[in-house]
PDB file of N, CA and C in Angstrom:
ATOM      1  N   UNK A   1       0.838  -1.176   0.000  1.00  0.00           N
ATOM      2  CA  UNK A   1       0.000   0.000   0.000  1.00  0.00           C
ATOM      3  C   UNK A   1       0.885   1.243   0.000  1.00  0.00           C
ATOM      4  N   UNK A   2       0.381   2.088  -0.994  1.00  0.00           N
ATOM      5  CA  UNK A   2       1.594   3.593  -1.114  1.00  0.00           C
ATOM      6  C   UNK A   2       0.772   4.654  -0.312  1.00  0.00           C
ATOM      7  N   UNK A   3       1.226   4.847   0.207  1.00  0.00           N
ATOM      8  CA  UNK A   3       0.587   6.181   1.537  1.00  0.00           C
ATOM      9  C   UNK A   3       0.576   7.231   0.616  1.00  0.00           C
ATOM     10  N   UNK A   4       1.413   7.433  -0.225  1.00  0.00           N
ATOM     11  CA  UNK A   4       1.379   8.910  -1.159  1.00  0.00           C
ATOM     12  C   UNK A   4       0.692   8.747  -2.025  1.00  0.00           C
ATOM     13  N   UNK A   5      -0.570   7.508  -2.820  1.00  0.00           N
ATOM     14  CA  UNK A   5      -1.130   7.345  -3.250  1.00  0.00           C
ATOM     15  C   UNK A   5      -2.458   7.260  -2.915  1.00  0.00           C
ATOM     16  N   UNK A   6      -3.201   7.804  -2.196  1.00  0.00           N
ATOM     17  CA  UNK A   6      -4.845   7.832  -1.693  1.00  0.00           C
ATOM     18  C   UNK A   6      -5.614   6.785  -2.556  1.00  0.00           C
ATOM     19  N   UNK A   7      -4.970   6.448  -3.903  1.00  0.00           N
ATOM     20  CA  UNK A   7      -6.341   5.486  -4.536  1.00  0.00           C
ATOM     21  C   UNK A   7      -6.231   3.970  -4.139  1.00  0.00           C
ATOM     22  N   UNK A   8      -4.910   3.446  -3.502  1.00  0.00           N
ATOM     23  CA  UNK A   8      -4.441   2.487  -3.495  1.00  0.00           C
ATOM     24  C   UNK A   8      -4.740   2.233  -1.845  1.00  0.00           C
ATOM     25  N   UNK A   9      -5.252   3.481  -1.229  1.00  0.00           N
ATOM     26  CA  UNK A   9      -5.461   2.843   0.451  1.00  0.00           C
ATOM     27  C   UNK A   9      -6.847   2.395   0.466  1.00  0.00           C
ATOM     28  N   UNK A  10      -7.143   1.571   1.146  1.00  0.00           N
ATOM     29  CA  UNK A  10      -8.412   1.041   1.867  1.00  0.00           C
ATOM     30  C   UNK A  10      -9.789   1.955   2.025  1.00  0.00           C
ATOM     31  N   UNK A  11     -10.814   1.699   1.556  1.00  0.00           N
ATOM     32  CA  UNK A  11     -11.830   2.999   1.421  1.00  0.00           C
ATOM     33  C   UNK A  11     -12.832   2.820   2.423  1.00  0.00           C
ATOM     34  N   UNK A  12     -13.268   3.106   3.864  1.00  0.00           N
ATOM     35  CA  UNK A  12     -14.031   2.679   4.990  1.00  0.00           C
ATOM     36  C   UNK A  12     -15.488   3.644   4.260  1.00  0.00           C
ATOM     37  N   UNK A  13     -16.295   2.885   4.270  1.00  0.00           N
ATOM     38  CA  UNK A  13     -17.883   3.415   3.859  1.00  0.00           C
ATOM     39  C   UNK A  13     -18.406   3.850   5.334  1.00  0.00           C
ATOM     40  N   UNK A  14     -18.618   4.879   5.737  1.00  0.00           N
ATOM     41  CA  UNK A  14     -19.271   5.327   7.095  1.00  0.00           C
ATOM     42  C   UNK A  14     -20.718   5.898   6.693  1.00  0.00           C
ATOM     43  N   UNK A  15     -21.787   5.309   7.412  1.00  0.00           N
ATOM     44  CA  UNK A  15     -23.454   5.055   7.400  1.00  0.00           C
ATOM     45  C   UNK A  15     -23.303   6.284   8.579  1.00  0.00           C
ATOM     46  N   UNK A  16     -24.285   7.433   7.952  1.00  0.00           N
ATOM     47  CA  UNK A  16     -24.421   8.392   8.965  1.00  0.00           C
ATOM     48  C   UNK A  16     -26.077   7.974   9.381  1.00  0.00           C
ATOM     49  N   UNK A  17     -26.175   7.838  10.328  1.00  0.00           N
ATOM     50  CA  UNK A  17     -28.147   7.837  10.754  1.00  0.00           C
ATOM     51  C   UNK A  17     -28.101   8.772  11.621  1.00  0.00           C
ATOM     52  N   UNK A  18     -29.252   9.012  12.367  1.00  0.00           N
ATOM     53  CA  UNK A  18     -30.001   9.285  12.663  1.00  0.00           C
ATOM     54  C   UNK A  18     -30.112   8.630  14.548  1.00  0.00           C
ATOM     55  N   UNK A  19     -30.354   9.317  15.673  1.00  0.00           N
ATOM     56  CA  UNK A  19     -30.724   8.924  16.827  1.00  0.00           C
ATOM     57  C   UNK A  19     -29.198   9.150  17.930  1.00  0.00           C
ATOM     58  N   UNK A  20     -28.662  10.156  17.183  1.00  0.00           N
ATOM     59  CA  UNK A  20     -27.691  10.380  18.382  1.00  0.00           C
ATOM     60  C   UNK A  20     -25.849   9.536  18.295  1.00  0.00           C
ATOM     61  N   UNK A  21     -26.139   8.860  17.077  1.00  0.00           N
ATOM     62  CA  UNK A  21     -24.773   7.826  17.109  1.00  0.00           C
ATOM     63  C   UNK A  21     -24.033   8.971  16.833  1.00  0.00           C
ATOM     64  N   UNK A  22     -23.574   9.995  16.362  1.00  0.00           N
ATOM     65  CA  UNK A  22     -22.437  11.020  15.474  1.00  0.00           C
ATOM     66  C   UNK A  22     -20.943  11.030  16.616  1.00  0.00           C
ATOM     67  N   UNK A  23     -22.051  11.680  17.813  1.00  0.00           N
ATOM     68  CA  UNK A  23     -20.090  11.231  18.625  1.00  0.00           C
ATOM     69  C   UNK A  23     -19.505  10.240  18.492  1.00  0.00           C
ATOM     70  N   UNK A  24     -20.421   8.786  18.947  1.00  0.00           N
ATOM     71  CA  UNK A  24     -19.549   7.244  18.957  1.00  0.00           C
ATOM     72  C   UNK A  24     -18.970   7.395  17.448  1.00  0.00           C
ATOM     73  N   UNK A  25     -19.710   8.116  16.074  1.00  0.00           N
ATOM     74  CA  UNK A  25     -18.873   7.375  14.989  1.00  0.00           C
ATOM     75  C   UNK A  25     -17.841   8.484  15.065  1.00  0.00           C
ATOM     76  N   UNK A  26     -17.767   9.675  15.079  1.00  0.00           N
ATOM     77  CA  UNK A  26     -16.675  10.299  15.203  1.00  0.00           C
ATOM     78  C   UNK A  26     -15.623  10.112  15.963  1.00  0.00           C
ATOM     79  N   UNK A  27     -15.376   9.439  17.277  1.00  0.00           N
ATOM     80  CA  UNK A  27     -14.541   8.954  17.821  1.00  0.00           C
ATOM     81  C   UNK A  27     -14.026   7.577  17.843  1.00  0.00           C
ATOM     82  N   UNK A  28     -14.707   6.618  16.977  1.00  0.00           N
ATOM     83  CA  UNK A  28     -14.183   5.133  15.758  1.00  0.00           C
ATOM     84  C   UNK A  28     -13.100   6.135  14.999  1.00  0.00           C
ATOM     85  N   UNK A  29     -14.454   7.013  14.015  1.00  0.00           N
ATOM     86  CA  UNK A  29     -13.237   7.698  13.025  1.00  0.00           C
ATOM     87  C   UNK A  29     -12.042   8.045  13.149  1.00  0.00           C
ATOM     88  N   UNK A  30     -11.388   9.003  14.704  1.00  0.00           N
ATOM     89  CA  UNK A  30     -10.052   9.557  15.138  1.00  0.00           C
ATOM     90  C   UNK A  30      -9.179   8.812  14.628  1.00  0.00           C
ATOM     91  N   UNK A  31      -9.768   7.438  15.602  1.00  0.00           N
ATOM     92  CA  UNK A  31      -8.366   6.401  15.574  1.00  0.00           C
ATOM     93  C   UNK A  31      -8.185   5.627  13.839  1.00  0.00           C
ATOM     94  N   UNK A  32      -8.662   5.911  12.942  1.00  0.00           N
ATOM     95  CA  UNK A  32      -8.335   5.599  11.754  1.00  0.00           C
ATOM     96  C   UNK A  32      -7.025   6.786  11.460  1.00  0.00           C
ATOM     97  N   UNK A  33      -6.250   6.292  11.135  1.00  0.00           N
ATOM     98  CA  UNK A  33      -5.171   7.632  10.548  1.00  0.00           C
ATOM     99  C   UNK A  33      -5.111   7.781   8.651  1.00  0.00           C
ATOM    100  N   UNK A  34      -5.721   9.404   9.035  1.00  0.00           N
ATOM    101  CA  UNK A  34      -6.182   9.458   7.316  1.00  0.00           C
ATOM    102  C   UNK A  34      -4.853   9.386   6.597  1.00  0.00           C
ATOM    103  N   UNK A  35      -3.863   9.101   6.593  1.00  0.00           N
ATOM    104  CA  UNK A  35      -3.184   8.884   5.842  1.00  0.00           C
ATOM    105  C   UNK A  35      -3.053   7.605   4.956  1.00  0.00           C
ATOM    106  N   UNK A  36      -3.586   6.500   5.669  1.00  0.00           N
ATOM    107  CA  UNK A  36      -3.476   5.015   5.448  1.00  0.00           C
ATOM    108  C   UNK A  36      -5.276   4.491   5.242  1.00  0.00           C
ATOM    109  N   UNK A  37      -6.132   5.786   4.860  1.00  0.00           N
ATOM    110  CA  UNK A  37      -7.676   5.478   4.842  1.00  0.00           C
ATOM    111  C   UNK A  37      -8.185   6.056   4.035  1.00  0.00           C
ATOM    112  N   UNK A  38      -9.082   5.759   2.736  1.00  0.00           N
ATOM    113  CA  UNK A  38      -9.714   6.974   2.276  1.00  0.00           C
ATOM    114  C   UNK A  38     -11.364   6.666   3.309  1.00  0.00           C
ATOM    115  N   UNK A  39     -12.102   7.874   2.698  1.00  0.00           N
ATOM    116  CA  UNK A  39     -13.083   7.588   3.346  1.00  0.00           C
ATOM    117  C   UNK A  39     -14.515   8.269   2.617  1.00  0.00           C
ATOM    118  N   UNK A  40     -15.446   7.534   2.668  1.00  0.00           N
ATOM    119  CA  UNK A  40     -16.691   7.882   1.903  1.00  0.00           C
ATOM    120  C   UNK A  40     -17.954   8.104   2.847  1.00  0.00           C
ATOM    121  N   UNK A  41     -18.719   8.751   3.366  1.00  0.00           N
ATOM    122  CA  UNK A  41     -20.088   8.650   4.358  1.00  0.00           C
ATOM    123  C   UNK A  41     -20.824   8.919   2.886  1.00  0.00           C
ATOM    124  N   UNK A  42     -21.906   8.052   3.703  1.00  0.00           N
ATOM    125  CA  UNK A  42     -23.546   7.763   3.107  1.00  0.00           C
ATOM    126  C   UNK A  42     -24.274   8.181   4.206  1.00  0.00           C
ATOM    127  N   UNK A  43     -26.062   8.812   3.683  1.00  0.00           N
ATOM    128  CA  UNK A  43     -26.761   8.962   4.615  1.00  0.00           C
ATOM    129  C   UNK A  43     -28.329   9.086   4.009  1.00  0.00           C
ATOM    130  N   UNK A  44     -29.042   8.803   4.671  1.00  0.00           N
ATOM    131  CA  UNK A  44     -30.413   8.708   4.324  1.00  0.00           C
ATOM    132  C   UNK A  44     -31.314   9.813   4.052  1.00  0.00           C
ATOM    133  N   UNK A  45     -31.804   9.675   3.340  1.00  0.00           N
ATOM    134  CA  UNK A  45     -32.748  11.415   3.267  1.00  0.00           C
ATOM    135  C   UNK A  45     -33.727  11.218   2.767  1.00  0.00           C
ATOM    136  N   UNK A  46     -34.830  11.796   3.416  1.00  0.00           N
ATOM    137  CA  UNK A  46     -36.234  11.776   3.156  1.00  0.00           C
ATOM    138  C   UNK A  46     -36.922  13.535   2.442  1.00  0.00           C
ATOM    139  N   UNK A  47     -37.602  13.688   1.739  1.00  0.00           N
ATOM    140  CA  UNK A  47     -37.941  14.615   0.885  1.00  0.00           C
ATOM    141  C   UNK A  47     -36.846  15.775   0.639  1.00  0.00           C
ATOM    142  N   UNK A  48     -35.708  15.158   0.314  1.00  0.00           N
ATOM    143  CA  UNK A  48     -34.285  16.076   0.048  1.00  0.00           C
ATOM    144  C   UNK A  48     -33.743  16.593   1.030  1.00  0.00           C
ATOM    145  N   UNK A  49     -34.087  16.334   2.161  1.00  0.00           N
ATOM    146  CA  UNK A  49     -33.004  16.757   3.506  1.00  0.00           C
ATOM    147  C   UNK A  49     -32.664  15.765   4.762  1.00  0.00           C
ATOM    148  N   UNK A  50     -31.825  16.107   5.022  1.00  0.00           N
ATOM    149  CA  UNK A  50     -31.258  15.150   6.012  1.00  0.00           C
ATOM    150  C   UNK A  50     -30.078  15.568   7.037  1.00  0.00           C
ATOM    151  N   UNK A  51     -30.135  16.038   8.122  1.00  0.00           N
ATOM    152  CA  UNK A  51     -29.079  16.676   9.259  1.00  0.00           C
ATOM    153  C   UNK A  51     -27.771  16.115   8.748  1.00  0.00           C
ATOM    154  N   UNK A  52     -27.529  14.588   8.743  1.00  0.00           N
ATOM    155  CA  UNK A  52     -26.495  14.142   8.713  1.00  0.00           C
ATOM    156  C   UNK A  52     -25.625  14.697   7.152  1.00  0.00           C
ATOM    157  N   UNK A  53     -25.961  15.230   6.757  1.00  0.00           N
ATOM    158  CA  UNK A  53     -25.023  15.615   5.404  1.00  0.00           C
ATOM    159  C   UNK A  53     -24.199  16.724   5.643  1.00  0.00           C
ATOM    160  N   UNK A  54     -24.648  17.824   7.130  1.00  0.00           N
ATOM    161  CA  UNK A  54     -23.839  19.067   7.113  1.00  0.00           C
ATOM    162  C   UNK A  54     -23.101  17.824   8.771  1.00  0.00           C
ATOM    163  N   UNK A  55     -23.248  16.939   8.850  1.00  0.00           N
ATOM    164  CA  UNK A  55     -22.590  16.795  10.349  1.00  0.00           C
ATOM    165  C   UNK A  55     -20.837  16.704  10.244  1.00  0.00           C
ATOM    166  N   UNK A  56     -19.887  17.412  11.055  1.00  0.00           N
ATOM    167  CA  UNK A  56     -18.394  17.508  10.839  1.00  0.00           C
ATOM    168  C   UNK A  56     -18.294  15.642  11.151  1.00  0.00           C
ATOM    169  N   UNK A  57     -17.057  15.894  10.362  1.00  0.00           N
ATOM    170  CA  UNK A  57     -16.445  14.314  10.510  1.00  0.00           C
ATOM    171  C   UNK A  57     -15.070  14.523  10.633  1.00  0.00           C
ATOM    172  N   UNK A  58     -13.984  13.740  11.013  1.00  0.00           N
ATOM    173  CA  UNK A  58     -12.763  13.932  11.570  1.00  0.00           C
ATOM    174  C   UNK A  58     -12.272  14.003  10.274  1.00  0.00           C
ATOM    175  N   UNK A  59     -12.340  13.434   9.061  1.00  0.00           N
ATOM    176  CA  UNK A  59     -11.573  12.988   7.996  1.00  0.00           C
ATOM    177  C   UNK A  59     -12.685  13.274   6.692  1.00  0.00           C
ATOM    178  N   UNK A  60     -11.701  13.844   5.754  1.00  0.00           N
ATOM    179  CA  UNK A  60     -12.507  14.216   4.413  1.00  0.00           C
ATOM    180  C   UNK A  60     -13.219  12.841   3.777  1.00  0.00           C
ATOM    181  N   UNK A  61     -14.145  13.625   3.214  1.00  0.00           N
ATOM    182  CA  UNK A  61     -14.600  12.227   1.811  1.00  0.00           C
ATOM    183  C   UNK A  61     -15.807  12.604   1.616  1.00  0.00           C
ATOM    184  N   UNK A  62     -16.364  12.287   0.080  1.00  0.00           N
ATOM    185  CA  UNK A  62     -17.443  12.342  -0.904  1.00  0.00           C
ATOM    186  C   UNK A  62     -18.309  12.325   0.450  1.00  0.00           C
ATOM    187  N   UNK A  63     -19.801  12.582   0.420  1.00  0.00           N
ATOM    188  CA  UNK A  63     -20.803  12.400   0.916  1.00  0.00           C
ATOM    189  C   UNK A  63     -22.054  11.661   0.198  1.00  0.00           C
ATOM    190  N   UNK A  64     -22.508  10.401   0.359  1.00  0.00           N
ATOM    191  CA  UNK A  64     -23.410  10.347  -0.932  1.00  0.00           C
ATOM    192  C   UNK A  64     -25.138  10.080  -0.047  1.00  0.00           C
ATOM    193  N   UNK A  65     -25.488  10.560  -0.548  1.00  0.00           N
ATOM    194  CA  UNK A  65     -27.264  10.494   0.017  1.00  0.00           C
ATOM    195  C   UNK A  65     -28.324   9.355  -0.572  1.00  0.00           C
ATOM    196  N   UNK A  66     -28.527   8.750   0.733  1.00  0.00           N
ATOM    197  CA  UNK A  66     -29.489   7.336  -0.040  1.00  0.00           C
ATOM    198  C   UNK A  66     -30.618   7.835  -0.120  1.00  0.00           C
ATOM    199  N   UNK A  67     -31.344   7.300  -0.937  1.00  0.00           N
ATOM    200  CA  UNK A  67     -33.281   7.566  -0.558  1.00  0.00           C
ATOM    201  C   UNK A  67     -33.856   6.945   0.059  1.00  0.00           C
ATOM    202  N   UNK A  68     -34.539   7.348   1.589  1.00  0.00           N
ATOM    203  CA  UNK A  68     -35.312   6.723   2.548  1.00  0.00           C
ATOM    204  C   UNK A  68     -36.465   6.688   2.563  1.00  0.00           C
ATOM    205  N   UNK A  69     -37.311   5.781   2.390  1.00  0.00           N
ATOM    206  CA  UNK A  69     -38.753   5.658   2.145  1.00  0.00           C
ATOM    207  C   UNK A  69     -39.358   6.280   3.239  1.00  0.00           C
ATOM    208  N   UNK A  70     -38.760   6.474   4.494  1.00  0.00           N
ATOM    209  CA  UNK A  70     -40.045   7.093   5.137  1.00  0.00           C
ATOM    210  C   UNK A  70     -39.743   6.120   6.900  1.00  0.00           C
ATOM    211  N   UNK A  71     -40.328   6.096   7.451  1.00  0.00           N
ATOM    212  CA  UNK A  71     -40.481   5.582   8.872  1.00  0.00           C
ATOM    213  C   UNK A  71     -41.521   4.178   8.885  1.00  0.00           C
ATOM    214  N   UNK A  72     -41.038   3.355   9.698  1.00  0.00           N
ATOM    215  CA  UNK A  72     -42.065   1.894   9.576  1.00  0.00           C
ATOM    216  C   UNK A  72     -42.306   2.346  11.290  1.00  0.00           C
ATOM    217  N   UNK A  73     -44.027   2.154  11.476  1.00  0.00           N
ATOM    218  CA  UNK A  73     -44.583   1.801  12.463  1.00  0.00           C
ATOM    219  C   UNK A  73     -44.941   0.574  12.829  1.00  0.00           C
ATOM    220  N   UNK A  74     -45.354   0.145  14.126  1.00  0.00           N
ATOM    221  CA  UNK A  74     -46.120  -0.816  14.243  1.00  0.00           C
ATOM    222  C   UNK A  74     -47.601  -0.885  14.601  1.00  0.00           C
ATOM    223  N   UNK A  75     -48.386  -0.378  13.320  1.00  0.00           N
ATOM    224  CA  UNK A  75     -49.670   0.097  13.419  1.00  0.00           C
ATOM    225  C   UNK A  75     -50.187  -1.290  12.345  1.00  0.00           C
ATOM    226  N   UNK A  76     -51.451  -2.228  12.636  1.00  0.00           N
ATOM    227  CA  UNK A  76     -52.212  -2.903  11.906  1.00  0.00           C
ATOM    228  C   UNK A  76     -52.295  -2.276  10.298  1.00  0.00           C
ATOM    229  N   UNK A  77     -53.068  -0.957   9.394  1.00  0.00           N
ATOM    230  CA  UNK A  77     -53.164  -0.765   8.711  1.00  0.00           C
ATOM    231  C   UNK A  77     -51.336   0.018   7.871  1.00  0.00           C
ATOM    232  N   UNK A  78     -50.534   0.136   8.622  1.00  0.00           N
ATOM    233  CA  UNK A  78     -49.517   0.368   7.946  1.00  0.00           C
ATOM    234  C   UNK A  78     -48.911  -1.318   7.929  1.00  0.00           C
ATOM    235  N   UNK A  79     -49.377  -1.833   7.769  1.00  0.00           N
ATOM    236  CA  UNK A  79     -48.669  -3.290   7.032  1.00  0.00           C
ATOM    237  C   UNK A  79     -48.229  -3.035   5.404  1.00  0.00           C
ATOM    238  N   UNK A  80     -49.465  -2.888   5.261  1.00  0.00           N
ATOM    239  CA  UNK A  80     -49.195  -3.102   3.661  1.00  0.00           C
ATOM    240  C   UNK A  80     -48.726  -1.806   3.025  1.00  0.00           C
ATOM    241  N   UNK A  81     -48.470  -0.558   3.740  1.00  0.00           N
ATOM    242  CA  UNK A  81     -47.453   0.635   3.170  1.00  0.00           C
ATOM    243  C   UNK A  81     -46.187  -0.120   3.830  1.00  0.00           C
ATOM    244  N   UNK A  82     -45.662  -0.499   4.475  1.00  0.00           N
ATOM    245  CA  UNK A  82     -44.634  -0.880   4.816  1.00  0.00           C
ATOM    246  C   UNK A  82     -44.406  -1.789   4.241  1.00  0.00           C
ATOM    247  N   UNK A  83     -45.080  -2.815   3.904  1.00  0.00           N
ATOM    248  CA  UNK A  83     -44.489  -3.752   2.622  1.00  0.00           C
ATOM    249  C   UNK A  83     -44.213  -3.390   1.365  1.00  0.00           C
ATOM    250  N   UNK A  84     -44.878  -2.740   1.236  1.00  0.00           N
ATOM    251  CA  UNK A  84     -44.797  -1.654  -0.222  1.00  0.00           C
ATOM    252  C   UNK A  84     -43.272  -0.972  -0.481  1.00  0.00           C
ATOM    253  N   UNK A  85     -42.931  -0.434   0.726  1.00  0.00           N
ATOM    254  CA  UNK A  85     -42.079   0.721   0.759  1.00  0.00           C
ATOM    255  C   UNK A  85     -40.740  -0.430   0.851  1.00  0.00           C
ATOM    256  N   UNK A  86     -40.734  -1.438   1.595  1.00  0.00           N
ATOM    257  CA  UNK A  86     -39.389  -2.530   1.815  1.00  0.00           C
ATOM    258  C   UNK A  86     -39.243  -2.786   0.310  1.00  0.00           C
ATOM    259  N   UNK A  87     -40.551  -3.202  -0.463  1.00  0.00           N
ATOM    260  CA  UNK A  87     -40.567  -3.927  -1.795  1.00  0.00           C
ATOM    261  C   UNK A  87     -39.835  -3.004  -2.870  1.00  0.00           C
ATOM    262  N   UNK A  88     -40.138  -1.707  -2.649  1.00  0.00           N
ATOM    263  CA  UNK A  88     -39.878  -0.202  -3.410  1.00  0.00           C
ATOM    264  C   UNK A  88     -38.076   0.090  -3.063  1.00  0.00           C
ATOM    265  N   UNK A  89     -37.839  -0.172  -1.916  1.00  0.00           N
ATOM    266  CA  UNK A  89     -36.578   0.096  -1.779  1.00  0.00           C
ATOM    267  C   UNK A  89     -35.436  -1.389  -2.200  1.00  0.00           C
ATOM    268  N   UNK A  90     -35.661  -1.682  -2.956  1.00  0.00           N
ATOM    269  CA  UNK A  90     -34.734  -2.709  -3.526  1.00  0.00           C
ATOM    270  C   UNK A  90     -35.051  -2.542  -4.933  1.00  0.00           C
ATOM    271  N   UNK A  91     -35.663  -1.697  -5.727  1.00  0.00           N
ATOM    272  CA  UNK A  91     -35.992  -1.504  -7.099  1.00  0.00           C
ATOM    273  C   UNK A  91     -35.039  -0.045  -7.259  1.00  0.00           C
TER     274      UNK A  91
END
């Protein structure tokens, strides 16, 4: 692995959500040393916005935004939107 080469190091995919994780992943992140890491975050977004896209991260990299169908309850008549929406998110 060439350290002066960024395309040739190891590329860690970091999942930004939602519910408070950002410190725990930011302090995983520290101990990676960006020299020997590239690094890419993904994050979920529902009608084009999503907190996690402006959140600081220790180490540079692309940001890419998934499309999130929305929230699953456990309500009787949201069965079948929630099957819908699982079925929808793999197309």
């Amino acid at each position: 692995m060439d350290a002066t080469n960024g395309k040739d190091n190891p590329l860690v995919l970091v999942a930004l959500c939602g519910g408070g994780w950002h410190p725990e992943t930011y302090k995983v992140l520290e101990r990676f040393p960006p020299d020997e890491f590239r690094f890419a975050y993904v994050y979920g977004h529902h009608s084009g916005a999503h907190g996690a896209s402006r959140l600081p991260m220790p180490h540079p990299g692309p940001r890419y935004p998934i499309h999130y169908l929305g929230p699953t309850r456990k309500r009787p008549i949201r069965f079948f939107t929630d099957t819908a929406r699982f079925m929808l998110s793999f197309v």
